[in-house]
Protein backbone atom coordinates (compact mmCIF):
# COMPACT_ATOMS: atom_id res chain seq x y z
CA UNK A 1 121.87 121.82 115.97
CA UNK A 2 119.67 119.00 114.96
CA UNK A 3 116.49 118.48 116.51
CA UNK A 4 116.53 115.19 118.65
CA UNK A 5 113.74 112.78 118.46
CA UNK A 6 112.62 110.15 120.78
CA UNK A 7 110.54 108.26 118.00
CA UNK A 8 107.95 105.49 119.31
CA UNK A 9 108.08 102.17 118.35
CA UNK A 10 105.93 99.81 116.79
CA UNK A 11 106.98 96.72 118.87
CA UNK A 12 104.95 94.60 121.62
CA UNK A 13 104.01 96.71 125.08
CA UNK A 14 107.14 94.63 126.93
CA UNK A 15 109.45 95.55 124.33
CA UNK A 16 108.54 99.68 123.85
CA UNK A 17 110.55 100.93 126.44
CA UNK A 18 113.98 98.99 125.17
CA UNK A 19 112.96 99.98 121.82
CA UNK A 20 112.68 103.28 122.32
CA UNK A 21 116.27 103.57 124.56
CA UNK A 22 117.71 101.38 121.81
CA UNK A 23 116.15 104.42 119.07
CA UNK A 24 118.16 107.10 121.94
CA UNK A 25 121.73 105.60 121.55
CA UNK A 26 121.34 104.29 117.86
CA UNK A 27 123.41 107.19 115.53
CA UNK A 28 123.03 107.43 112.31
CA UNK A 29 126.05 105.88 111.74
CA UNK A 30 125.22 102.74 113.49
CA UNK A 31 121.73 102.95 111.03
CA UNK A 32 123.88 102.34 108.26
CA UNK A 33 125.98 99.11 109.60
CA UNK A 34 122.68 97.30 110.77
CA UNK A 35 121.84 97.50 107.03
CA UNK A 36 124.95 96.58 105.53
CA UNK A 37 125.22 93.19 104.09
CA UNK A 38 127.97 90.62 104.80
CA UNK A 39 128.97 89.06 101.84
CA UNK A 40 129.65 93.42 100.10
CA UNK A 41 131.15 95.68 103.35
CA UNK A 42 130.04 98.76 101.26
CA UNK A 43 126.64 98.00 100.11
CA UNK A 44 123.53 98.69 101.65
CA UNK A 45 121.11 96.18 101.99
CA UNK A 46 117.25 97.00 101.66
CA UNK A 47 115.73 95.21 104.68
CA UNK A 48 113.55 92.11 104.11
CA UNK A 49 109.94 92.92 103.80
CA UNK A 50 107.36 90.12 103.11
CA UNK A 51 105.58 90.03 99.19
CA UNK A 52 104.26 87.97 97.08
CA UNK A 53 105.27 86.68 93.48
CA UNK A 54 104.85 90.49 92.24
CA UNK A 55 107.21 91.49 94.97
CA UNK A 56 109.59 89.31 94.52
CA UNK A 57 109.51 90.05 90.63
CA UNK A 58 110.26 93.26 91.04
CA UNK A 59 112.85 92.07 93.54
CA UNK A 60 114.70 90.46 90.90
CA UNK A 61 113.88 93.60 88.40
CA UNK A 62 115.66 95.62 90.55
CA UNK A 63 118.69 93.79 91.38
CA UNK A 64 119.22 93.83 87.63
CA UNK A 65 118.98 97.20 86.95
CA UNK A 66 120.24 98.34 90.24
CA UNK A 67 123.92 96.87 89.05
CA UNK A 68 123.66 98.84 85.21
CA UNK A 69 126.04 101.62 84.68
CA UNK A 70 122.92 103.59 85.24
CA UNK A 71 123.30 103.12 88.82
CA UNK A 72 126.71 105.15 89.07
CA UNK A 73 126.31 108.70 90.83
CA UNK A 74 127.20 110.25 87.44
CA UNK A 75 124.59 108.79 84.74
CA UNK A 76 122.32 108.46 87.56
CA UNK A 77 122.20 112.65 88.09
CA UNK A 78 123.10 113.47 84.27
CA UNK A 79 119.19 111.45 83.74
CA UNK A 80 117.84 113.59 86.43
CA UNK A 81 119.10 117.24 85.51
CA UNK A 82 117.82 115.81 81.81
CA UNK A 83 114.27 114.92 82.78
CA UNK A 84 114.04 118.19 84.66
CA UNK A 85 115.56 120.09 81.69
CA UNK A 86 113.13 118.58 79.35
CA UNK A 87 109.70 119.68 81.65
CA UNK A 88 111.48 122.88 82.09
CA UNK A 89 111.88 123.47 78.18
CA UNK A 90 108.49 122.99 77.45
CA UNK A 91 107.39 125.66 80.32
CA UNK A 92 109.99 127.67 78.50
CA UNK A 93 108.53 127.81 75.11
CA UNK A 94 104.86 128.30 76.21
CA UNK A 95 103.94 131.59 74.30
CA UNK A 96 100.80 133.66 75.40
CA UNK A 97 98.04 134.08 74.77
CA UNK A 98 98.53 130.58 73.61
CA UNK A 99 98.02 127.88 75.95
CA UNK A 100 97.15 124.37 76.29
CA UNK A 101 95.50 122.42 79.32
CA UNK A 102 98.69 121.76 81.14
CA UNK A 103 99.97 125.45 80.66
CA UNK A 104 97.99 128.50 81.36
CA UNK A 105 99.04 131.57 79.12
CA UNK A 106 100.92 133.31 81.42
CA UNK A 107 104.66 134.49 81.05
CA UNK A 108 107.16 134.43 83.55
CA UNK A 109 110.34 135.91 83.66
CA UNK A 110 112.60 133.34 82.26
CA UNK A 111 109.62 132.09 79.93
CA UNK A 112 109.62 136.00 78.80
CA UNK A 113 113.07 136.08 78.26
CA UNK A 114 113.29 132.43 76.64
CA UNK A 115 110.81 134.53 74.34
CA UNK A 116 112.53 137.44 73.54
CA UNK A 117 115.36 135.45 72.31
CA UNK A 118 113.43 133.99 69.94
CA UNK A 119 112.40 130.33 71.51
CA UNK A 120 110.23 128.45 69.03
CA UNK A 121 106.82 127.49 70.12
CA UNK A 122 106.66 123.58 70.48
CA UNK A 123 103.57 121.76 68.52
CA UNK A 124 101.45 119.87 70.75
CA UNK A 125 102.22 116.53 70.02
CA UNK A 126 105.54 117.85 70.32
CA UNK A 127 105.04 119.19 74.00
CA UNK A 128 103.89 116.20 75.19
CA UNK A 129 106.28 113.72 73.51
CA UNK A 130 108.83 115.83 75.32
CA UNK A 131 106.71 115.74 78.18
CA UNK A 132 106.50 112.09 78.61
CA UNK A 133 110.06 111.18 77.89
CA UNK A 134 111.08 113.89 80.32
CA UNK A 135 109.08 112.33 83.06
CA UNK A 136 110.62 109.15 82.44
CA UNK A 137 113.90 109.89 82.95
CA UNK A 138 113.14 111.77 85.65
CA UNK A 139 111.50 108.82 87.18
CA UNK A 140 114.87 106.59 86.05
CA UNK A 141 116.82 108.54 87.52
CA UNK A 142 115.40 109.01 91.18
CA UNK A 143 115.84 104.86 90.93
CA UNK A 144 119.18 105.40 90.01
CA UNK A 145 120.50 107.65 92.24
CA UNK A 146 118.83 105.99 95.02
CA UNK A 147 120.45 102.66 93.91
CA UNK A 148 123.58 104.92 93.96
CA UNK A 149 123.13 105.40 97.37
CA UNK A 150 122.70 101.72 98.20
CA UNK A 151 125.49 100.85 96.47
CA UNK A 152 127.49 103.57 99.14
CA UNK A 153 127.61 106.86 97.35
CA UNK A 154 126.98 109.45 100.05
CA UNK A 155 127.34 113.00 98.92
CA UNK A 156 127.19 115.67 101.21
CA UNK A 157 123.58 116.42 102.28
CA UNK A 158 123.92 120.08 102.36
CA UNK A 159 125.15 120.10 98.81
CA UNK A 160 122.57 117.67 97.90
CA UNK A 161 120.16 120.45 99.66
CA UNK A 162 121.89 123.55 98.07
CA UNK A 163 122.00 121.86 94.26
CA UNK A 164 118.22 121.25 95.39
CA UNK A 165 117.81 125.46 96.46
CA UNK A 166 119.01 126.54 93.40
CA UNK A 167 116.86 124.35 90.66
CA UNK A 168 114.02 125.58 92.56
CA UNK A 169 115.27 128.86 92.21
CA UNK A 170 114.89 128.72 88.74
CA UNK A 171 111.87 126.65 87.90
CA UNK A 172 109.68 129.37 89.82
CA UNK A 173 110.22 131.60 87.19
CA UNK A 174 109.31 129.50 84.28
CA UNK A 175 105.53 129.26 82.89
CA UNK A 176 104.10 126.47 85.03
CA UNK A 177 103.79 122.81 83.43
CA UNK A 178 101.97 119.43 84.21
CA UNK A 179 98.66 121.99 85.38
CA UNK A 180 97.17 125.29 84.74
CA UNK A 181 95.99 124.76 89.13
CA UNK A 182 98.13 127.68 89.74
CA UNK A 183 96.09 129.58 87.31
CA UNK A 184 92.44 128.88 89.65
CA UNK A 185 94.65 129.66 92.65
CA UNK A 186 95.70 132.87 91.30
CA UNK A 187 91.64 133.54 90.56
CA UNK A 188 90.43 132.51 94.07
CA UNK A 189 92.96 134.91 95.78
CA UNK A 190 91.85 137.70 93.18
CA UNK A 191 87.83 136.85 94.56
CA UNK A 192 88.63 137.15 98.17
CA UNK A 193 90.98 139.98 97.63
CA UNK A 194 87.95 141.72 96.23
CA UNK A 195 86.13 141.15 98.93
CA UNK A 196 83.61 138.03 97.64
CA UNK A 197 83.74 134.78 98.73
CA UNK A 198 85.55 132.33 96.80
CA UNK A 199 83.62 128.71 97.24
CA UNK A 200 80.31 130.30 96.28
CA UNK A 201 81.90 132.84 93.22
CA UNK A 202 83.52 131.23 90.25
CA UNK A 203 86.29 132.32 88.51
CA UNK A 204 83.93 133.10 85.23
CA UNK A 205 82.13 135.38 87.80
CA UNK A 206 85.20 137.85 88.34
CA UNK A 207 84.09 140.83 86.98
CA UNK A 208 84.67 141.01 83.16
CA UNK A 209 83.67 137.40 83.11
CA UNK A 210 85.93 135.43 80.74
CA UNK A 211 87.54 138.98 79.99
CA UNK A 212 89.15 139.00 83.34
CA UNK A 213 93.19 139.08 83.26
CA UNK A 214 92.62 136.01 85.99
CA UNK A 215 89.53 134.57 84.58
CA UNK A 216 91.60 134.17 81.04
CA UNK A 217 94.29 132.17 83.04
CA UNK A 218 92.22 129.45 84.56
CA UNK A 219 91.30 126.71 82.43
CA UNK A 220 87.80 127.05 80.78
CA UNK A 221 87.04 123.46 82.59
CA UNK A 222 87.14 125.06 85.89
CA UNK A 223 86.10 128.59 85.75
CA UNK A 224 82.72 127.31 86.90
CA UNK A 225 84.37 125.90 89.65
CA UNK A 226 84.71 127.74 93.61
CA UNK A 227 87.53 126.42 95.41
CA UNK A 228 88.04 123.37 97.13
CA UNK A 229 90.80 124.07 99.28
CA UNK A 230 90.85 125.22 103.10
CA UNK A 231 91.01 129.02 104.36
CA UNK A 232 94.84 128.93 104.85
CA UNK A 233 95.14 128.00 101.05
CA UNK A 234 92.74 130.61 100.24
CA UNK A 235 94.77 133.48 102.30
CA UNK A 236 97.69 132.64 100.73
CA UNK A 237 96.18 133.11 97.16
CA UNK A 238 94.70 136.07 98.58
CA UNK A 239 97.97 137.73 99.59
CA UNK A 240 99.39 137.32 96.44
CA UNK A 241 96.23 138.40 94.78
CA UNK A 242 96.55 141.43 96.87
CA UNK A 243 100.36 142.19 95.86
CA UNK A 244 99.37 141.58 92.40
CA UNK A 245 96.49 143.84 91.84
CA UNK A 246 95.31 143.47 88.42
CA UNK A 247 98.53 141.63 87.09
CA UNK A 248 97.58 138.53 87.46
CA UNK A 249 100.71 137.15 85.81
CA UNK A 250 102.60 138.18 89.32
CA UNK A 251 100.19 136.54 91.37
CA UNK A 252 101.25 133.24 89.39
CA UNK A 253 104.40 134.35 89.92
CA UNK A 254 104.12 134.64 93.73
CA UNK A 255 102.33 131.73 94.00
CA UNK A 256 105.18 129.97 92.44
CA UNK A 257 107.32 131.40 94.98
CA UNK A 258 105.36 130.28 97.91
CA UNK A 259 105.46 126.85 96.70
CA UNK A 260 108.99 126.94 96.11
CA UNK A 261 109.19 128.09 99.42
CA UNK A 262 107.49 125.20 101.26
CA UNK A 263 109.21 123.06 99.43
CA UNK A 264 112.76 123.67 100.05
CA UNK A 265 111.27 124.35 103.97
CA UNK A 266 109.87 120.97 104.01
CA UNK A 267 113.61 119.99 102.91
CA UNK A 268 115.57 121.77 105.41
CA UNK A 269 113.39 119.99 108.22
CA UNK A 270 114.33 116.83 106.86
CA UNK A 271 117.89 117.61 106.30
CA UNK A 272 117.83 118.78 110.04
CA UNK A 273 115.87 115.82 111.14
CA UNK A 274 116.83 112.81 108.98
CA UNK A 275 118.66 110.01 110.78
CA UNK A 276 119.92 109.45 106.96
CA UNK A 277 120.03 112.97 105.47
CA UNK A 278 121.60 111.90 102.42
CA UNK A 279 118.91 109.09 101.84
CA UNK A 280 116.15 111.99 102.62
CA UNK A 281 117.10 114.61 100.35
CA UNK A 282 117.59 112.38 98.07
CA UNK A 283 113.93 111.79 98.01
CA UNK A 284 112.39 114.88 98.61
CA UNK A 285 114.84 118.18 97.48
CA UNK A 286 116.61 116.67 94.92
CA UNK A 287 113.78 114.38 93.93
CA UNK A 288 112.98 115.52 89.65
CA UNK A 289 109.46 113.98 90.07
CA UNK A 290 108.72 116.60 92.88
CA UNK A 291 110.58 119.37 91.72
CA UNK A 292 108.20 119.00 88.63
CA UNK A 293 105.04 118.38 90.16
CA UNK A 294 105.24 120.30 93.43
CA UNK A 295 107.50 123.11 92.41
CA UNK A 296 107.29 123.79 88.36
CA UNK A 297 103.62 122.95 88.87
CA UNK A 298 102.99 125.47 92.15
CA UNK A 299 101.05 123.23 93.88
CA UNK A 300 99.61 123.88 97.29
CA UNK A 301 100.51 120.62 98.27
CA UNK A 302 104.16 121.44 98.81
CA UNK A 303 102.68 123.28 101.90
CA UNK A 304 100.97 120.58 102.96
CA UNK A 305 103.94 118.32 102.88
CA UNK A 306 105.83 121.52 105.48
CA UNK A 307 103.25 121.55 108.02
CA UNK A 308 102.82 117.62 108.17
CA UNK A 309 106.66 117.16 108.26
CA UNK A 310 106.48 119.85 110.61
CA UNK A 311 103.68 118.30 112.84
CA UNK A 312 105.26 114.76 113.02
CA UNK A 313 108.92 116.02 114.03
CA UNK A 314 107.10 117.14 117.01
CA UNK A 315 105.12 114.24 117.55
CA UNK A 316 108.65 112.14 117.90
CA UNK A 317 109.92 114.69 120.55
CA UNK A 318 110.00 114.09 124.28
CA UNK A 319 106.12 114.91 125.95
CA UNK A 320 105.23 118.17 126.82
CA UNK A 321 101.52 120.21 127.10
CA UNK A 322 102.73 123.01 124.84
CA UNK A 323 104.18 120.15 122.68
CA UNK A 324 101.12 118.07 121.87
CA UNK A 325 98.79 121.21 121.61
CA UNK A 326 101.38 123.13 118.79
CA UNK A 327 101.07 119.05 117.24
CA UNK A 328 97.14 119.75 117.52
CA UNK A 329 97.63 123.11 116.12
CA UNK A 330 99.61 121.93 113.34
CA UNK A 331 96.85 118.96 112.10
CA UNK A 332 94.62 122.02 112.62
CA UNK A 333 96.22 124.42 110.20
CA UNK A 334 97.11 121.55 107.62
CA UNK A 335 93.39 120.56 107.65
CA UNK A 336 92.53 124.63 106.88
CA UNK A 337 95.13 124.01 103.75
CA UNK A 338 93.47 120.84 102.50
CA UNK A 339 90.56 118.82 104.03
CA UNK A 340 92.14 115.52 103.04
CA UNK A 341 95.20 116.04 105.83
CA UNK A 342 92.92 114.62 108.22
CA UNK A 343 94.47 111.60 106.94
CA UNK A 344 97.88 113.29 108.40
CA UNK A 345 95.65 113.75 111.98
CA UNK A 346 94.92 110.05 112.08
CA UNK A 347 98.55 109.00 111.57
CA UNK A 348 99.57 111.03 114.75
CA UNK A 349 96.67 109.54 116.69
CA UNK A 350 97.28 105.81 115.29
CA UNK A 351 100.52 106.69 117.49
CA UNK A 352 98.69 107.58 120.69
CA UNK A 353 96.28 105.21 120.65
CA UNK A 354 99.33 102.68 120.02
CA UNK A 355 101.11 104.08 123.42
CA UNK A 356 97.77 104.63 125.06
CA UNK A 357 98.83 108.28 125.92
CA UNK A 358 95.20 108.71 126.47
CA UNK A 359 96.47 112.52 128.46
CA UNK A 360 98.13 113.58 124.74
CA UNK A 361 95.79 112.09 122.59
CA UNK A 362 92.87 114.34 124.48
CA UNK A 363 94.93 117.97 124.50
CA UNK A 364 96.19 116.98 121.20
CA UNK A 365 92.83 116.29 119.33
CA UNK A 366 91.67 119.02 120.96
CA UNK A 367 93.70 121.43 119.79
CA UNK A 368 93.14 120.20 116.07
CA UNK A 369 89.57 120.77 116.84
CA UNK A 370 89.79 124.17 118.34
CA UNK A 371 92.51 125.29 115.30
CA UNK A 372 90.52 123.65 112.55
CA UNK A 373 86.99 124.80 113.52
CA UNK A 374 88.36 128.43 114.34
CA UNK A 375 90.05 128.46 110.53
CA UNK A 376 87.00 127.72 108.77
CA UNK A 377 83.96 129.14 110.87
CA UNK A 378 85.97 132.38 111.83
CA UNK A 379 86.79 132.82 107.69
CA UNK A 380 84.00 131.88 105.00
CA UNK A 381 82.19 129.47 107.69
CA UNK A 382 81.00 126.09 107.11
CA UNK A 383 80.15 127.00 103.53
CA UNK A 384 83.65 126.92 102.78
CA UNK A 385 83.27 122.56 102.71
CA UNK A 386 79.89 122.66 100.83
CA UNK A 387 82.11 122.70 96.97
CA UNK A 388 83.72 119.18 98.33
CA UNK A 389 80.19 117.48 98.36
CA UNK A 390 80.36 117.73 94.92
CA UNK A 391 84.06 117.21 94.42
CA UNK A 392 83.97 113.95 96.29
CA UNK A 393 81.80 112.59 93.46
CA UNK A 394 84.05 112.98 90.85
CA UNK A 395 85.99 110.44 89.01
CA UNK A 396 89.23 110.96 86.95
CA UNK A 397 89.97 108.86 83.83
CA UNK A 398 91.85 106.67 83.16
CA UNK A 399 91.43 104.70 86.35
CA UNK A 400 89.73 101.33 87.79
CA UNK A 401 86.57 103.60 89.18
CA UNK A 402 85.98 105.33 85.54
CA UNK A 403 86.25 101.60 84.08
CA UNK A 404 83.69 100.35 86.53
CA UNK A 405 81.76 103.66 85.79
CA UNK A 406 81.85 102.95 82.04
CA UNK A 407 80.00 99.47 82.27
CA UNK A 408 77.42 101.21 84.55
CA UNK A 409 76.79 103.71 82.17
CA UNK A 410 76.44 101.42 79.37
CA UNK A 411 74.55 98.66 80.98
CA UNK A 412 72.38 101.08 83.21
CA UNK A 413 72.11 104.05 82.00
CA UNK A 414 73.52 107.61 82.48
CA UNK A 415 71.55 107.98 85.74
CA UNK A 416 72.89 104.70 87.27
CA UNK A 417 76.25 106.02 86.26
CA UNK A 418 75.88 109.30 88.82
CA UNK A 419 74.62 106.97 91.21
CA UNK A 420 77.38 105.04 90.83
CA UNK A 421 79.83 107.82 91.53
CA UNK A 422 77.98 108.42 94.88
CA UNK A 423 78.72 105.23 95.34
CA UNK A 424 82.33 105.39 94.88
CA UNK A 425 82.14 108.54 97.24
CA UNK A 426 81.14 105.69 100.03
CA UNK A 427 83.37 102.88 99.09
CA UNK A 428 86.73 104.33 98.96
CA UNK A 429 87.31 105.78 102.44
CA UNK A 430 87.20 101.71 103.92
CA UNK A 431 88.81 100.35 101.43
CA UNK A 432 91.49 103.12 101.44
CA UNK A 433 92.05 102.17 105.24
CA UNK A 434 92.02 98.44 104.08
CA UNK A 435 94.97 99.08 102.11
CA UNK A 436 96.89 101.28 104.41
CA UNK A 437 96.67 98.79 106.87
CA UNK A 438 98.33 95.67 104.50
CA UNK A 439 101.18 98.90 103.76
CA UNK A 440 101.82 99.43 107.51
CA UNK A 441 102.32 95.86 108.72
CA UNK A 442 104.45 95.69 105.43
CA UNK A 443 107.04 97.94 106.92
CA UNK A 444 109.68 97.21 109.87
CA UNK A 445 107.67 97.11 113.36
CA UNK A 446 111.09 99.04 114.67
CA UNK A 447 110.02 102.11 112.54
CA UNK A 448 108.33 104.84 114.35
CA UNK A 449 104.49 104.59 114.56
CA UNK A 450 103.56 108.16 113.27
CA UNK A 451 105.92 107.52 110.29
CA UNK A 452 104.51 104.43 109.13
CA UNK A 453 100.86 105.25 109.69
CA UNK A 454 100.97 108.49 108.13
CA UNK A 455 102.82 107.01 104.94
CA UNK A 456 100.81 104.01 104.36
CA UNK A 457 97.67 106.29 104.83
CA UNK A 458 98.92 108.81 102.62
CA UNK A 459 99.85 106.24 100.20
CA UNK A 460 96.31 103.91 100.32
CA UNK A 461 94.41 107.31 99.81
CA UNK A 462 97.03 107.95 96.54
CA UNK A 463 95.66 105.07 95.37
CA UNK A 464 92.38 104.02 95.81
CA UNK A 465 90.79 107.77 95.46
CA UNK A 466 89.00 108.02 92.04
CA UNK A 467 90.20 111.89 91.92
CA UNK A 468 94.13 111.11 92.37
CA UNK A 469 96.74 113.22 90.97
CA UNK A 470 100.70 113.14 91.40
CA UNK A 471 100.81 115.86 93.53
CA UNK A 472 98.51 114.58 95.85
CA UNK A 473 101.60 111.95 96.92
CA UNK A 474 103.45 115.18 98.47
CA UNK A 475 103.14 113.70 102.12
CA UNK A 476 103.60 110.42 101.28
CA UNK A 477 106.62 111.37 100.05
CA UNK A 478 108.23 113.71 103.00
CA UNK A 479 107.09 110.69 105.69
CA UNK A 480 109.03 107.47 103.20
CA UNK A 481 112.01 110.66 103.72
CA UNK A 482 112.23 109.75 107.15
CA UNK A 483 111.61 106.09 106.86
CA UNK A 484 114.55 103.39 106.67
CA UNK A 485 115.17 101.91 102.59
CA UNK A 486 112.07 99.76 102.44
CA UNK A 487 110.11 98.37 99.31
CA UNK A 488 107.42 100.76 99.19
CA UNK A 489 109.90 103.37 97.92
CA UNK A 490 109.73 102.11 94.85
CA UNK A 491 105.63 101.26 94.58
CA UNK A 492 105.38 105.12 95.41
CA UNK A 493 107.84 105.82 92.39
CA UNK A 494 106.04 103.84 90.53
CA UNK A 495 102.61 105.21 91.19
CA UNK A 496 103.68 109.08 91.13
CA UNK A 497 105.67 108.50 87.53
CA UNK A 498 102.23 106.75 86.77
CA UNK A 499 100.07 109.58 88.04
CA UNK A 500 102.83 112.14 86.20
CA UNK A 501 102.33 110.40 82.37
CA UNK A 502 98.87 109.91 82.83
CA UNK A 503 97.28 113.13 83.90
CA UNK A 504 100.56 115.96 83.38
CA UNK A 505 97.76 117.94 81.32
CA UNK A 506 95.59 117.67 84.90
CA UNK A 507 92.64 115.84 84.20
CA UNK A 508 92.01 117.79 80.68
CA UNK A 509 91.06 117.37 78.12
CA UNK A 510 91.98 113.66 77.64
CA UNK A 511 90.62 113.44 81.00
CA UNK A 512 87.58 114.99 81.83
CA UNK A 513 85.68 115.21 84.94
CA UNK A 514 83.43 112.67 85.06
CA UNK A 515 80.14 112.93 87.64
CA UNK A 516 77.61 115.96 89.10
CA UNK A 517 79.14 119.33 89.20
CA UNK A 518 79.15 121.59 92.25
């Protein structure tokens, strides 16, 4: 059974409590004829959100291409399953013990046997030609098949979920590609499982040094590097650390897994969830830009995206104390995987400070702090946070904070350019909430609050950080799930394709990390 939502509204204080009976009696169904446009019975209409000239450029862009042959359920998954085929062809023919920045030299099984049967090793410029054309289609056809679905194509959502289960199935077994992360995960759960502490000891400091089975995985950029990431990450890594002794090739592998996990968990809570479960899988399980980035690339931040989606299905349910303190619990625990989900903690408490639950708010936030403060000072303590002082001062090329950064350094000096970064660190927190608010009074005001908070947040951050990376768009992505068609679909397809062509090696070495290290 489905789990039922009572989702607040983002409508004047008179007109919440009709909103929110309307939201009760509305079906999905019904969703789906308030869209439809008069003058086509079977077409979808996206509803009218206010732009400017760029907006309504695109507008027209998208009309265009949204009536192409391309937009037929066919072509539109034939570019799709290509994209992904391409990506997954390149992980394929990675060889160890060679490796390049966006594929640490590690074989798994299909890799291994993609090897055996003689696969040829693909030249570099090769790789990433591939690369790059791969991730275009893969972005044309998410458009497509979305457009598709506009255009009244509805295929069944469990299939769409179970064609989602099994690509997934197979991409964690193939060498990860787009970033050798997986490969510094791998080394942080091998430090902890020896008993050290992974955001003071280095990956080069495993012992061996550079020697190290795990060590020899991560990236020479960042074995100098402790982790980043909270004490829920760094248990995870740990466990398969643990399973994987000194094979660190099957503590990839596990970490693949996991991710693949999370992912298709985040998925079945949609499905489950969706008042459009079509439109949602759509976007998240059958979506080739996040099958390459969160699943081929085992990132942590499929996780993420499970216990926010997880969190804010709760926060739409009818009030309860053990409700709001598991919602508490949940911001807690996704804070302990990542610091940044705090931004996923402010989205559910833009929606209590909306309905002045004042009572919820309090257990609520309290919870988060009990569960997020227990995490980190029970684990590796406060130092676990000290490696993101340094972290938040680096910038990632190409983007609008390096270009700033270059005319600093040239016209300044290299030490105005590292004050400039700390700098940066101050500026882009306001000016990310400056943007997130223009994104959430772009959207309907009869969406639900947490929804549209949490994605325009999640989005603004994308954006404006100077360390951005596709798979940092994960939440962004599982919130717009949930959300009716709306324009900022495709701006977030836009910028996640962008973030995938730009930086599918992950920030090396055509983009280096710019700023103090930790």
């Amino acid at each position: 059974m489905a789990v039922s939502v009572d989702p607040p509204q983002r409508g004047s204080s008179e007109g919440r409590a009709g909103d929110r009976a309307k939201d009760r009696t509305a079906t999905s169904a019904e969703d789906q004829a308030a869209t439809t446009a008069p003058s086509a019975p079977g077409k979808l209409a996206e509803p009218p959100i206010p732009g400017g000239r760029v907006e309504a450029l695109m507008g027209r862009l998208i009309r265009v291409l949204s009536h192409s042959p391309l937009a037929r359920p066919l072509p539109a998954v034939t570019l799709s399953a290509l994209g992904l085929a391409g990506v997954a062809f390149v992980g394929l023919c990675a060889t160890a013990p060679h490796s390049s920045a966006d594929t640490p030299p590690v074989l798994l099984p299909l890799t291994d046997l993609a090897r055996n049967l003689g696969t040829p090793h693909l030249p570099d410029v090769v790789a990433d030609t591939l690369m790059y054309v791969s991730l275009l289609l893969c972005c044309l056809g998410l458009a497509m098949m979305l457009w598709a679905n506009s255009h009244g194509w509805t295929p069944s959502p469990r299939k769409v979920f179970a064609a989602g289960a099994a690509t997934v199935a197979v991409l964690v077994n193939i060498t990860p590609v787009g970033s050798g992360d997986v490969a510094s995960y791998a080394a942080y759960g091998r430090i902890a499982a020896l008993g050290l502490n992974p955001y003071t000891v280095t990956p080069i400091g495993l012992p061996g040094g550079a020697h190290n089975p795990y060590a020899a995985l991560v990236n020479p950029l960042w074995r100098t590097t402790p982790s980043v990431y909270g004490p829920v990450s760094t248990w995870m890594q740990m466990l398969a650390a643990y399973l994987a002794g000194e094979r660190a090739w099957l503590a990839v592998w596990i970490l693949m897994m996991m991710a693949g996990a999370a992912f298709l968990g985040a998925g079945y809570v949609l499905l489950r969830t969706a008042a459009n479960p079509v439109r949602a899988c759509l976007l998240w399980v059958a979506n080739p830009i996040l099958l390459v980035e969160l699943v081929l690339g085992g990132h942590l931040d499929a996780l993420l995206a499970l216990v926010a989606i997880s969190a804010i299905t709760l926060a739409r349910r009818r009030v309860s104390f053990a409700n709001d303190a598991l919602i508490g619990c949940l911001a807690g625990v996704a804070v302990a995987v990542k610091v940044t989900a705090a931004l996923l903690a402010l989205g559910i408490a833009i929606q209590l400070l909306h309905d002045r639950a004042w009572a919820r708010l309090a257990r609520a936030a309290t919870a988060a702090v009990v569960t997020t403060a227990a995490l980190y000072l029970l684990t590796w303590g406060i130092g676990a946070l000290k490696p993101l002082a340094g972290e938040s001062k680096f910038v990632l090329s190409p983007s609008v904070w390096r270009l700033i950064q270059e005319i600093v350094l040239h016209v300044w000096g290299l030490h105005a350019q590292n004050e400039a970064a700390t700098v940066f660190s101050f500026a882009w927190p306001p000016l990310t909430l400056a943007l997130a608010w223009y994104l959430y009074n772009r959207l309907s005001p009869d969406v639900p609050t947490v929804l549209a908070a949490t994605c325009a947040l999640w989005f603004a951050w994308v954006i404006v950080a100077p360390w951005s990376l596709p798979w940092y768009a994960s939440i962004a992505w599982v919130t717009l799930a949930l959300l009716p068609r709306n324009s900022l679909t495709r701006w977030l397809t836009i910028v996640t394709g962008g973030l995938s062509l730009l930086h599918f090696n992950g920030g090396f070495p055509t983009n280096p990390k710019v700023g103090p290290t930790p």
